[in-house]
PDB file of N, CA and C in Angstrom:
ATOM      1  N   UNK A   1     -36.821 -16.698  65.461  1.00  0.00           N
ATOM      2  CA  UNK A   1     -35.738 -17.664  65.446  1.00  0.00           C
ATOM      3  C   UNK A   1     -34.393 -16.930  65.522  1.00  0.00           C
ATOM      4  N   UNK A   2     -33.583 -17.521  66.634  1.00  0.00           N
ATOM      5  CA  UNK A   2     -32.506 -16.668  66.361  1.00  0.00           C
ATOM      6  C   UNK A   2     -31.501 -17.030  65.275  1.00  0.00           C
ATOM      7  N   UNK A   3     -30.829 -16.406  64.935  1.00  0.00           N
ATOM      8  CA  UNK A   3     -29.626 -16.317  63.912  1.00  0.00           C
ATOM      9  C   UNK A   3     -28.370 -17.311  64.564  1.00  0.00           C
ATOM     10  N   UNK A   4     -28.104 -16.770  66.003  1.00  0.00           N
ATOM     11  CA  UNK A   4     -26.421 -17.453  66.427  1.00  0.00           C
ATOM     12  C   UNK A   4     -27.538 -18.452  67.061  1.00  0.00           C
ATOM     13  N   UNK A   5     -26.601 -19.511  68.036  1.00  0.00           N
ATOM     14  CA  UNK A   5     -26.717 -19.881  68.970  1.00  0.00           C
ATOM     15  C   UNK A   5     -25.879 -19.759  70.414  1.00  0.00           C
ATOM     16  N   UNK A   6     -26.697 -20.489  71.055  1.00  0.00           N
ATOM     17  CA  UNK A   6     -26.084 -19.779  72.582  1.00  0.00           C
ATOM     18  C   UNK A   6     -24.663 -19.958  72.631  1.00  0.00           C
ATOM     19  N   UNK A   7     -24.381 -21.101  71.918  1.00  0.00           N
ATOM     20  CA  UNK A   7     -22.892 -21.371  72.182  1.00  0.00           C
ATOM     21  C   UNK A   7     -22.038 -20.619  71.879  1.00  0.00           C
ATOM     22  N   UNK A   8     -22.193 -20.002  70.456  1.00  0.00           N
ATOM     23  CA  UNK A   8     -21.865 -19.201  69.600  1.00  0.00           C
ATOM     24  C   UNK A   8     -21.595 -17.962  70.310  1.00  0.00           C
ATOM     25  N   UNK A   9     -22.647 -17.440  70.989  1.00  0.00           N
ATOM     26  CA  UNK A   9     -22.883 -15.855  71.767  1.00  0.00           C
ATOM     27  C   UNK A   9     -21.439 -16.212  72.777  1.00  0.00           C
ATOM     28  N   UNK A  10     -21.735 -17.339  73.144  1.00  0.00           N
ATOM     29  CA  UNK A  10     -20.598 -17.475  74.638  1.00  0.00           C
ATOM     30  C   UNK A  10     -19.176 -17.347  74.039  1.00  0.00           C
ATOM     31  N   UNK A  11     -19.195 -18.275  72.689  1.00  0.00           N
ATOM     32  CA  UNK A  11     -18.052 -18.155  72.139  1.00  0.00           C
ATOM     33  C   UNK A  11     -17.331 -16.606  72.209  1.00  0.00           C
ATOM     34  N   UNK A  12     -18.175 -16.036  71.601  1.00  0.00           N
ATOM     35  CA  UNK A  12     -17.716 -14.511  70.643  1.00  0.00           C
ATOM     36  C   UNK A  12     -17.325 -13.751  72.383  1.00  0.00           C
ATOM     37  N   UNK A  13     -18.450 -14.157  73.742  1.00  0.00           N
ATOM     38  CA  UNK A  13     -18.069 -13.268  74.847  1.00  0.00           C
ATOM     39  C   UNK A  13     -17.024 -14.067  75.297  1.00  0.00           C
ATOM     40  N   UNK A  14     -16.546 -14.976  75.671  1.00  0.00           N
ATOM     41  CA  UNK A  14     -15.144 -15.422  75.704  1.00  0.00           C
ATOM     42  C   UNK A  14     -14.201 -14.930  74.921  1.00  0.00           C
ATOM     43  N   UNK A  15     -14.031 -14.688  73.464  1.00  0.00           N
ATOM     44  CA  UNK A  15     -13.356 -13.976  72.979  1.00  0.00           C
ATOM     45  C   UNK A  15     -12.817 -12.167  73.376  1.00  0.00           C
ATOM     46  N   UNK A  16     -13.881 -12.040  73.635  1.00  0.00           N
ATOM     47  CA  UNK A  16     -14.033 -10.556  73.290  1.00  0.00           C
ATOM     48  C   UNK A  16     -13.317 -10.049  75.356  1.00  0.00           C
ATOM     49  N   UNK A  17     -13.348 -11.162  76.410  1.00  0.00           N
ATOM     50  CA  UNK A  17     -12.826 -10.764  77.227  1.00  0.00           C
ATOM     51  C   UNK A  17     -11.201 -11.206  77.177  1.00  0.00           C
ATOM     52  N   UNK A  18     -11.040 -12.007  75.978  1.00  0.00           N
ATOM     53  CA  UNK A  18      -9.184 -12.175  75.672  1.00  0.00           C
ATOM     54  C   UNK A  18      -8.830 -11.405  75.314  1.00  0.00           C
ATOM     55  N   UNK A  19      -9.832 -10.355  74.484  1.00  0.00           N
ATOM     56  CA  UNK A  19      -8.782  -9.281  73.891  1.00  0.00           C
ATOM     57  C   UNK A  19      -9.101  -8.179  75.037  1.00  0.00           C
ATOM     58  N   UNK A  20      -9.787  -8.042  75.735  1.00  0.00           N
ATOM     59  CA  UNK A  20      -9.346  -7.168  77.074  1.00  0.00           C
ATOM     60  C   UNK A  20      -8.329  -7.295  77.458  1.00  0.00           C
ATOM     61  N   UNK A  21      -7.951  -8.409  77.432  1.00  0.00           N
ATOM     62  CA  UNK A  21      -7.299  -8.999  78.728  1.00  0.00           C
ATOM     63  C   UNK A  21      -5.490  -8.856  77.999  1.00  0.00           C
ATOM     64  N   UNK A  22      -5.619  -8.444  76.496  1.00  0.00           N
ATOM     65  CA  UNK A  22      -4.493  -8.607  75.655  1.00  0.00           C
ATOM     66  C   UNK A  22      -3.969  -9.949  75.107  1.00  0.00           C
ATOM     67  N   UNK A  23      -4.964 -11.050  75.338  1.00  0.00           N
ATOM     68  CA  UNK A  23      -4.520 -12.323  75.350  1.00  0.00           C
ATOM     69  C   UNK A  23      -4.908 -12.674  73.807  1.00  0.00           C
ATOM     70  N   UNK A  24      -5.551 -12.151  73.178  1.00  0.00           N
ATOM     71  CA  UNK A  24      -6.171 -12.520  71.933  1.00  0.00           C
ATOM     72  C   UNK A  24      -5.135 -11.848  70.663  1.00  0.00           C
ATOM     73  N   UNK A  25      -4.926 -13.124  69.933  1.00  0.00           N
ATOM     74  CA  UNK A  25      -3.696 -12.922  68.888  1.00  0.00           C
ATOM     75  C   UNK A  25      -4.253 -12.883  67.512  1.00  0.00           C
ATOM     76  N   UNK A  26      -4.509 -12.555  66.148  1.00  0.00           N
ATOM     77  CA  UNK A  26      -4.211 -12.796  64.605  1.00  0.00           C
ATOM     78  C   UNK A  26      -3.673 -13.922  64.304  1.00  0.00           C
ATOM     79  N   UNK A  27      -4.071 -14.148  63.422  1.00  0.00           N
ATOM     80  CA  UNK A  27      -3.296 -15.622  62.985  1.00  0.00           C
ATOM     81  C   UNK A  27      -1.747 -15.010  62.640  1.00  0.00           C
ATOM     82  N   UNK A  28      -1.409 -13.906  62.218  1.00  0.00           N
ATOM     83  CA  UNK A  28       0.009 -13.470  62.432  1.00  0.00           C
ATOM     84  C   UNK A  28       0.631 -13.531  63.458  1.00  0.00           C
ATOM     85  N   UNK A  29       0.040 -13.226  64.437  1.00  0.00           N
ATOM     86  CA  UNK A  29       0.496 -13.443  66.032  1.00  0.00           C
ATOM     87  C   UNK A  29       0.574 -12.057  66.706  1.00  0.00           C
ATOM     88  N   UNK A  30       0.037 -11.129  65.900  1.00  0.00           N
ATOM     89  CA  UNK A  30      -0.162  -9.719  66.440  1.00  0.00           C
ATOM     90  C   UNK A  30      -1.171  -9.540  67.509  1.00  0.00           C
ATOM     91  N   UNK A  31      -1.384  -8.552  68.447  1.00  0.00           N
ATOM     92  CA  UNK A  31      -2.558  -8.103  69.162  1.00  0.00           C
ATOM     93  C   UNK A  31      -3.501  -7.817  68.604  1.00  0.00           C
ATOM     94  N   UNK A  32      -4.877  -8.472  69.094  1.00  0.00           N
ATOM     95  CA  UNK A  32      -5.935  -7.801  68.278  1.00  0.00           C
ATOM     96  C   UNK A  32      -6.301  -6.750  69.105  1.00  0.00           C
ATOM     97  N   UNK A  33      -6.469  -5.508  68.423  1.00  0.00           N
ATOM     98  CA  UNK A  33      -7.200  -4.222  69.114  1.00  0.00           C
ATOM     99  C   UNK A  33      -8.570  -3.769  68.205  1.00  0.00           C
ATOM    100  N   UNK A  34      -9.058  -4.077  67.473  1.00  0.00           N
ATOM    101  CA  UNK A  34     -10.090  -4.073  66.877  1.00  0.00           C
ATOM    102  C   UNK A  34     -11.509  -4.687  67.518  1.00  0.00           C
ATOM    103  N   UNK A  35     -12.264  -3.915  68.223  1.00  0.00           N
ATOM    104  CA  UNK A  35     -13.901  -4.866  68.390  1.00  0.00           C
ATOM    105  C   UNK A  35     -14.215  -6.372  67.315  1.00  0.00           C
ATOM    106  N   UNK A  36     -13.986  -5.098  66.148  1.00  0.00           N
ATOM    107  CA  UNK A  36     -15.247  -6.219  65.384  1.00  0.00           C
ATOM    108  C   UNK A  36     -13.977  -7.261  64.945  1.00  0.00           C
ATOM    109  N   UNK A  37     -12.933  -6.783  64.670  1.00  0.00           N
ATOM    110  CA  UNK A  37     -12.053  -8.096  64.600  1.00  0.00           C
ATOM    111  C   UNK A  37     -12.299  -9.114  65.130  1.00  0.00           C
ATOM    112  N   UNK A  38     -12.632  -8.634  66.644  1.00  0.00           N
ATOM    113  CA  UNK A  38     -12.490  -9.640  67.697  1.00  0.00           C
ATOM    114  C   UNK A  38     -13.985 -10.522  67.603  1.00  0.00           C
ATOM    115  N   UNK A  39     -15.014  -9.904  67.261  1.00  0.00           N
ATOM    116  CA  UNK A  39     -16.121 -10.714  67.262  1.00  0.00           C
ATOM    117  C   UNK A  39     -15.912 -11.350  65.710  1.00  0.00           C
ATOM    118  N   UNK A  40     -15.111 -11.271  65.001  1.00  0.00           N
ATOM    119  CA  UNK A  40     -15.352 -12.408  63.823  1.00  0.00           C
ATOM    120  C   UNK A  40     -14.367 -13.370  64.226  1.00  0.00           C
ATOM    121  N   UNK A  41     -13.267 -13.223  65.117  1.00  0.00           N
ATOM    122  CA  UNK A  41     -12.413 -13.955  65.199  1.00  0.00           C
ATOM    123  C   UNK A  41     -13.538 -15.293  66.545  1.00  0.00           C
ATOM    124  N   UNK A  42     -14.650 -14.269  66.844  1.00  0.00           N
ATOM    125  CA  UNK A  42     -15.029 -15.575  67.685  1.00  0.00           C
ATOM    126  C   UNK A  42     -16.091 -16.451  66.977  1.00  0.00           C
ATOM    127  N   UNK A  43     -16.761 -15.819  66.061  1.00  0.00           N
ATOM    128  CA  UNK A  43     -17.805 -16.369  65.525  1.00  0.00           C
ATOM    129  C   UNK A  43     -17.123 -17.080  64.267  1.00  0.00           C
ATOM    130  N   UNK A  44     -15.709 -17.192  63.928  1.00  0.00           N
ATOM    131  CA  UNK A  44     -15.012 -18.004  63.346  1.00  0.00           C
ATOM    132  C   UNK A  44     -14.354 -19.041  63.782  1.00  0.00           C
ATOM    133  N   UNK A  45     -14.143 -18.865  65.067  1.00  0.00           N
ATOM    134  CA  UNK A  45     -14.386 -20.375  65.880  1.00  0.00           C
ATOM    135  C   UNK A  45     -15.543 -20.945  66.055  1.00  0.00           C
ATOM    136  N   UNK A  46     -16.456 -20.101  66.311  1.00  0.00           N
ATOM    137  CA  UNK A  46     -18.024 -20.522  66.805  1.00  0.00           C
ATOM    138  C   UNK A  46     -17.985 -21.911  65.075  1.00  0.00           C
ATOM    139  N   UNK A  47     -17.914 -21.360  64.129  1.00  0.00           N
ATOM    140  CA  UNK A  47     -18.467 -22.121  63.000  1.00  0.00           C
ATOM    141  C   UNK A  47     -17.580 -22.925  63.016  1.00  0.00           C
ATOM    142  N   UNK A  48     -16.367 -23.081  63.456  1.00  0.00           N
ATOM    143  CA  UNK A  48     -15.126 -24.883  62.749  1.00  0.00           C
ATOM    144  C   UNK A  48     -15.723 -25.374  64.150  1.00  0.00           C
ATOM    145  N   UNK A  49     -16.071 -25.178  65.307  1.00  0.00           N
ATOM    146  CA  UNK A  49     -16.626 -25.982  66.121  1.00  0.00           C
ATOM    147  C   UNK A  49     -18.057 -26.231  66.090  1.00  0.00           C
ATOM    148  N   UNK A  50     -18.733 -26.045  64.977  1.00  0.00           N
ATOM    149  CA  UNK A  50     -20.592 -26.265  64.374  1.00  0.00           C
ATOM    150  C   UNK A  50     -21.127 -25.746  65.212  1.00  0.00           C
ATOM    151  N   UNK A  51     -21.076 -25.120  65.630  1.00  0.00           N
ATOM    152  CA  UNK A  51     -22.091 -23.679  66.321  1.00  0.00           C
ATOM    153  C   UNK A  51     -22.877 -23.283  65.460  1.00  0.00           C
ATOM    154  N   UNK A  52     -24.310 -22.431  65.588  1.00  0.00           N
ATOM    155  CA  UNK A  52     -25.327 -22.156  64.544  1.00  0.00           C
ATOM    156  C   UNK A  52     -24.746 -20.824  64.526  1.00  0.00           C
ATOM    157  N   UNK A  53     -24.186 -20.663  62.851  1.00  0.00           N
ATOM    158  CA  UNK A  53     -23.806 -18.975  63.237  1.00  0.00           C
ATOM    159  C   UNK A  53     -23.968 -19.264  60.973  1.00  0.00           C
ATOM    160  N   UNK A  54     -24.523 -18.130  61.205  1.00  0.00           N
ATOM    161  CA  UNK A  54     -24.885 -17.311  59.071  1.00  0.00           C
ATOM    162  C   UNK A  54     -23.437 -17.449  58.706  1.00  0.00           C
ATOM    163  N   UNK A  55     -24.209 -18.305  57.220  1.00  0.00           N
ATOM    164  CA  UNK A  55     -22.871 -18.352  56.804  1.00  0.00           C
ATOM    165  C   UNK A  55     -22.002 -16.742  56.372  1.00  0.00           C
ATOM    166  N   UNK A  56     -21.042 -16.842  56.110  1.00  0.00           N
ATOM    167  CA  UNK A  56     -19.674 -15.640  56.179  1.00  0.00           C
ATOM    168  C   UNK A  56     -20.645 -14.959  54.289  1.00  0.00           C
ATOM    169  N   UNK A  57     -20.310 -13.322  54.973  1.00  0.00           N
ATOM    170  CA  UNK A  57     -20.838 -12.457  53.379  1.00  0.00           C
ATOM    171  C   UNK A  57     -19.964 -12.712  52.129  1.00  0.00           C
ATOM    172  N   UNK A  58     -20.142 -12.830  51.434  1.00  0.00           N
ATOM    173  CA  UNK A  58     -19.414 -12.693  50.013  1.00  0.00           C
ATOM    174  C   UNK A  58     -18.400 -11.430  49.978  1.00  0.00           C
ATOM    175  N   UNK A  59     -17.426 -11.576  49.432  1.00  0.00           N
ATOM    176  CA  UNK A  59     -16.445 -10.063  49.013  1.00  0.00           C
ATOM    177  C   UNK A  59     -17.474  -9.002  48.516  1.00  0.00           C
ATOM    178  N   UNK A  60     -17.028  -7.817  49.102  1.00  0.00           N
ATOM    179  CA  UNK A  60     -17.957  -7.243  47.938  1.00  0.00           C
ATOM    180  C   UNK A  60     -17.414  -6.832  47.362  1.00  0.00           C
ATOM    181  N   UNK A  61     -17.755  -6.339  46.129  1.00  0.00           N
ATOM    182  CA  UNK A  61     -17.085  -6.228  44.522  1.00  0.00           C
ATOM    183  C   UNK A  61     -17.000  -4.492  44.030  1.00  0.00           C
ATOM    184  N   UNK A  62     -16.662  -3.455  45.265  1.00  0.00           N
ATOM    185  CA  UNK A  62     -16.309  -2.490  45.177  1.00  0.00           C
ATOM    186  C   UNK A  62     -14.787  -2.664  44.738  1.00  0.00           C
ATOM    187  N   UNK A  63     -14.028  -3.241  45.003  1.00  0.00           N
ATOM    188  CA  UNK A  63     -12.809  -2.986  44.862  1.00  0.00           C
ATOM    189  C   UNK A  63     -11.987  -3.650  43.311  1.00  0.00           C
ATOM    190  N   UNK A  64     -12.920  -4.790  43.141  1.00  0.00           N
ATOM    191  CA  UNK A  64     -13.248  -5.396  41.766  1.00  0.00           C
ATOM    192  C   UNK A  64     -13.352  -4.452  40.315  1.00  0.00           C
ATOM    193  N   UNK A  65     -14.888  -3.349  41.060  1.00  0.00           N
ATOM    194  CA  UNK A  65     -15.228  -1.838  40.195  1.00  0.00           C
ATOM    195  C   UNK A  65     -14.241  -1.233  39.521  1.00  0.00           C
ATOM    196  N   UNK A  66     -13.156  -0.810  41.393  1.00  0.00           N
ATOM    197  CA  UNK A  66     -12.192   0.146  41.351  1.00  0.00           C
ATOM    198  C   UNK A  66     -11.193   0.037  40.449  1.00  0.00           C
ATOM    199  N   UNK A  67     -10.774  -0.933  40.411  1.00  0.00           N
ATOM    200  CA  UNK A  67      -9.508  -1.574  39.610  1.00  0.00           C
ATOM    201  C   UNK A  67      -9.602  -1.479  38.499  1.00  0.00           C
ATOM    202  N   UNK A  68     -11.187  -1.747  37.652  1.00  0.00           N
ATOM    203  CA  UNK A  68     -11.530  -1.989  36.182  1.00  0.00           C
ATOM    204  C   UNK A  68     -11.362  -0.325  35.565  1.00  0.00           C
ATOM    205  N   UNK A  69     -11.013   0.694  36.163  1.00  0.00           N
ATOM    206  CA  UNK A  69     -11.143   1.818  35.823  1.00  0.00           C
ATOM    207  C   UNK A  69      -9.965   2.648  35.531  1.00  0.00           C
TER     208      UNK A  69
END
């Protein structure tokens, strides 16, 4: 069974040729130059438009650790 769905996949490759292309912004309005930026920024559309995509990981609680010390 897969994990995404197709829509989802298309989503994230539509994305991922905006930020080739320099067209793909941050919600700040900066350039994204980051890969994986760019694939959460699509699979975070993929999900507000109900695309089958895992829900998002929890924080992880390294930095939680760090602080207590």
């Amino acid at each position: 069974m897969a994990k995404y769905s197709k829509e989802a996949g298309e989503k994230v490759e539509e994305v991922m040729h905006e930020m080739k292309e320099g067209k793909l912004k941050t919600g700040t309005g900066k350039k994204v130059t980051s890969r994986k930026q760019a694939i959460a920024i699509g699979l975070s559309e993929a999900r507000q438009e109900g695309d089958k995509v895992p829900k998002k990981a929890p924080a992880k609680k390294a930095a939680a650790k760090k602080a207590k010390k």
